[in-house]
N, C-alpha and C. Protein backbone atom coordinates (compact mmCIF):
# COMPACT_ATOMS: atom_id res chain seq x y z
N UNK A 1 -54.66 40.21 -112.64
CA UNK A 1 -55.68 39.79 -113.58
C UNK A 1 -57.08 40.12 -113.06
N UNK A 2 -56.88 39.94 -111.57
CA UNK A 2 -58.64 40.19 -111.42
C UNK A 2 -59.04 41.63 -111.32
N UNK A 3 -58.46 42.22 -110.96
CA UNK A 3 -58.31 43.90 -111.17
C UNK A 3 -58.44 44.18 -112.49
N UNK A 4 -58.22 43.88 -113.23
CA UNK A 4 -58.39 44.02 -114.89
C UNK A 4 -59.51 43.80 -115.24
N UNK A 5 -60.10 42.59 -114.31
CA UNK A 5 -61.46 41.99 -114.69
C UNK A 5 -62.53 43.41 -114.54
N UNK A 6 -62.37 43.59 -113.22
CA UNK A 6 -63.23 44.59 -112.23
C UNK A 6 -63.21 46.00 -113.31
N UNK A 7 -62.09 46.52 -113.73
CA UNK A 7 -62.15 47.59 -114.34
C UNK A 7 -62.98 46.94 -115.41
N UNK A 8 -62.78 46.39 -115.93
CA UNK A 8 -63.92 46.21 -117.10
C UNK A 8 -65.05 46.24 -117.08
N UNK A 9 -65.18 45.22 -115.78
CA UNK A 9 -66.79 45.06 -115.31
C UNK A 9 -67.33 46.60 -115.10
N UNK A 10 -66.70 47.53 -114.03
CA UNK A 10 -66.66 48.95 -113.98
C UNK A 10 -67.21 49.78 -114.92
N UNK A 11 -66.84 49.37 -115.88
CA UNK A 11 -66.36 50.14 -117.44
C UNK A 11 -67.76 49.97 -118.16
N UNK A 12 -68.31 48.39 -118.05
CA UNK A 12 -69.53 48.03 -118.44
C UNK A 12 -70.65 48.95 -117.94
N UNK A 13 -70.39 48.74 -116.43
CA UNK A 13 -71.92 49.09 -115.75
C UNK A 13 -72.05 50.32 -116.23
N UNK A 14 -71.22 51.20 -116.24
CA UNK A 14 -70.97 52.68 -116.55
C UNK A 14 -71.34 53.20 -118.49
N UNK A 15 -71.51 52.10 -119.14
CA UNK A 15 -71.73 51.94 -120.37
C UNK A 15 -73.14 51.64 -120.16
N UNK A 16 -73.58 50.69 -119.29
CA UNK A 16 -74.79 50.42 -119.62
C UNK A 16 -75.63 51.28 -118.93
N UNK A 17 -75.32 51.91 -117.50
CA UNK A 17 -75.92 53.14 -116.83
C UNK A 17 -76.07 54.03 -118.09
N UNK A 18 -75.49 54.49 -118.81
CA UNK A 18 -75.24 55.77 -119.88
C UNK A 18 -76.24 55.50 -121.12
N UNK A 19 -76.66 53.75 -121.43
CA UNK A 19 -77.28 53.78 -122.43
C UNK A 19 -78.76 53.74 -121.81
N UNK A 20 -78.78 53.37 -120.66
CA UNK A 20 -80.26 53.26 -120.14
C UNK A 20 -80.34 54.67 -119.74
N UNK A 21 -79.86 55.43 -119.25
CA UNK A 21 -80.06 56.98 -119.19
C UNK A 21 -80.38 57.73 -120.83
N UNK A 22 -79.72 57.59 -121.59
CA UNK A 22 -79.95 57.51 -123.27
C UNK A 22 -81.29 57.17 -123.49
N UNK A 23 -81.83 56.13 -123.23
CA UNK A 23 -82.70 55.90 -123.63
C UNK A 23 -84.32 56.25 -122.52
N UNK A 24 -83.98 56.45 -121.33
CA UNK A 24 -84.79 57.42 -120.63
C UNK A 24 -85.48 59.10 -121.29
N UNK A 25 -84.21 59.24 -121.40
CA UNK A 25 -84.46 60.70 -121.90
C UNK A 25 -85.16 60.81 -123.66
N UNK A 26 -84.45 59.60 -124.72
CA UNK A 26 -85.03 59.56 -125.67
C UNK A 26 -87.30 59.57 -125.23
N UNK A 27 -87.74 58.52 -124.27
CA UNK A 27 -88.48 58.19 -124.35
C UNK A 27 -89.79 59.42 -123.56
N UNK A 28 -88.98 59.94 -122.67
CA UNK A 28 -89.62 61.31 -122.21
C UNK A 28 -89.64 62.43 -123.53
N UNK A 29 -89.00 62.51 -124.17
CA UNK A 29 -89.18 63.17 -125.47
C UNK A 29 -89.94 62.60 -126.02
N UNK A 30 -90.16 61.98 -126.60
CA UNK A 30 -91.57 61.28 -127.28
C UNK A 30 -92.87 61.28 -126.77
N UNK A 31 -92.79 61.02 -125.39
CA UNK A 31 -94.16 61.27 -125.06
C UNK A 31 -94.24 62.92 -124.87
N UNK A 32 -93.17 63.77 -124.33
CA UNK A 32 -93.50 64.77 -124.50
C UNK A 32 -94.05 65.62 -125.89
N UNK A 33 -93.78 64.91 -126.87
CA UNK A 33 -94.24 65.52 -128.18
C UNK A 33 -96.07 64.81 -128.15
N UNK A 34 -96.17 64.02 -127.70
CA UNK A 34 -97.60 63.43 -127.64
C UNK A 34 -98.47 63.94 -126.83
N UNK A 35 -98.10 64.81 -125.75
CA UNK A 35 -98.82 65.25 -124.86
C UNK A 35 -98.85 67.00 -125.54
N UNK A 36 -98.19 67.46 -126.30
CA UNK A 36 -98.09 68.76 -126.97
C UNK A 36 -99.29 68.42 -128.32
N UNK A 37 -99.28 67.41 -128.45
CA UNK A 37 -100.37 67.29 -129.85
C UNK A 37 -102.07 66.84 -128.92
N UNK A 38 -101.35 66.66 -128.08
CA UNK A 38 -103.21 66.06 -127.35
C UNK A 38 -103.39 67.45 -127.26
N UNK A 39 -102.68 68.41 -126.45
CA UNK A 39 -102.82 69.65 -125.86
C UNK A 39 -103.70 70.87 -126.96
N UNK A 40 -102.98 70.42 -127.74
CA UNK A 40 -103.28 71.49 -129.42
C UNK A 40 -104.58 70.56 -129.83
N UNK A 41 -104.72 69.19 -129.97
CA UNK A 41 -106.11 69.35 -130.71
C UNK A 41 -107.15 69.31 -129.50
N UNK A 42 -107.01 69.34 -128.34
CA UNK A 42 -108.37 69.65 -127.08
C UNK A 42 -107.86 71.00 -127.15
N UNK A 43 -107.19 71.90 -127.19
CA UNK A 43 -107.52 73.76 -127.23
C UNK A 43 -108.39 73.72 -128.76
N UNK A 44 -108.23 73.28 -129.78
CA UNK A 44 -109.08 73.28 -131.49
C UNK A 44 -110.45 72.82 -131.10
N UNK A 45 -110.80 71.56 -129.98
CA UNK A 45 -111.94 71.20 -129.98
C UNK A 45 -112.51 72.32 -128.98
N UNK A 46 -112.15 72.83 -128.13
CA UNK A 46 -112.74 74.19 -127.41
C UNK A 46 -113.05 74.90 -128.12
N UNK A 47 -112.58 75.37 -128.90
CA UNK A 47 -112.46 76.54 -129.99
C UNK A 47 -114.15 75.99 -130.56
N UNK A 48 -114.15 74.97 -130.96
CA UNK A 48 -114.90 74.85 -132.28
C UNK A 48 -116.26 74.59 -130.98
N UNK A 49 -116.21 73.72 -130.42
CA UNK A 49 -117.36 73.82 -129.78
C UNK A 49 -117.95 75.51 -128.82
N UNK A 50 -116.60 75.97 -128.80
CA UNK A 50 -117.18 77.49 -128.22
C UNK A 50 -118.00 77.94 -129.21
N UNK A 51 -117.98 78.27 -130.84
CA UNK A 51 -118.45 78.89 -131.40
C UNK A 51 -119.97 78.19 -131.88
N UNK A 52 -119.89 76.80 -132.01
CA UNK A 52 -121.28 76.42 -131.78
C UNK A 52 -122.50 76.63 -130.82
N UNK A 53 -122.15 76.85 -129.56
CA UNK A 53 -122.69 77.12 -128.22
C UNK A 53 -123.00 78.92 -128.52
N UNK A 54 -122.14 79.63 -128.83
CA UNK A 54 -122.50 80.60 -129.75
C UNK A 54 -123.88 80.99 -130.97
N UNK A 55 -123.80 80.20 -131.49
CA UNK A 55 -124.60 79.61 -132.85
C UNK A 55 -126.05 79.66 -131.92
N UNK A 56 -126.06 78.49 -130.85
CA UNK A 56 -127.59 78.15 -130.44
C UNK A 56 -127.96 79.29 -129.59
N UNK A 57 -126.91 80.28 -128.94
CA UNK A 57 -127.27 81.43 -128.16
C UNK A 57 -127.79 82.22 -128.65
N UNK A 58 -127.88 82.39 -130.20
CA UNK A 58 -128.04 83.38 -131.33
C UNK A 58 -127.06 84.39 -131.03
N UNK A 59 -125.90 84.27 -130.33
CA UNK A 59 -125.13 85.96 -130.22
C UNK A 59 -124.57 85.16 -131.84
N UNK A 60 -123.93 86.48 -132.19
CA UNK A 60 -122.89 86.49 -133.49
C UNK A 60 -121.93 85.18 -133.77
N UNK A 61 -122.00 84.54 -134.79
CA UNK A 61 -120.91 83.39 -135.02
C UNK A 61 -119.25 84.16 -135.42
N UNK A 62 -118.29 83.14 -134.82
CA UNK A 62 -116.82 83.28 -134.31
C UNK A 62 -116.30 83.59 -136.05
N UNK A 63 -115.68 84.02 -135.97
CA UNK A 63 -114.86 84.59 -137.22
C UNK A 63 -114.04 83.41 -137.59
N UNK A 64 -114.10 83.13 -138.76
CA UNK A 64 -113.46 81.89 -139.72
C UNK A 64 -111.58 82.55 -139.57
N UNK A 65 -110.87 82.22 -138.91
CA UNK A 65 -109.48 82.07 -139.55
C UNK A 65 -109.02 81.29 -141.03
N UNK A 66 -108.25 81.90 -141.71
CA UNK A 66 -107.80 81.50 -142.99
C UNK A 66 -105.74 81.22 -142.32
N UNK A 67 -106.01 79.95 -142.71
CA UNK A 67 -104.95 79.18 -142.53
C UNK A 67 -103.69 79.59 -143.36
């Protein structure tokens, strides 16, 4: 009987190791998608402030992209 117990108990930890690993990896994905959107709108705010700094230099203003 107590051997029966143990495998179970076994059986648990190994269930619950697997869901906390599950949910590790869910949560590194998420922030990894958050750190890809910070990334993209600070390269857009470079962009836009490059071409202003442009503007007050008087060289030529940055070419409008059409979306």
């Amino acid at each position: 009987m107590f051997i029966a117990i143990r495998r179970n108990a076994r059986a648990v930890e190994k269930i619950v190791r697997w869901k906390l690993a599950i949910a590790v990896l869910i949560l590194l994905a998420l922030c990894g998608c958050g750190a890809a959107k910070a990334v993209r709108d600070t390269a857009g705010k470079f962009d836009e402030y490059g071409c202003l700094s442009r503007e007050f230099k008087g060289q030529p203003s940055c070419q409008q992209q059409e979306p």
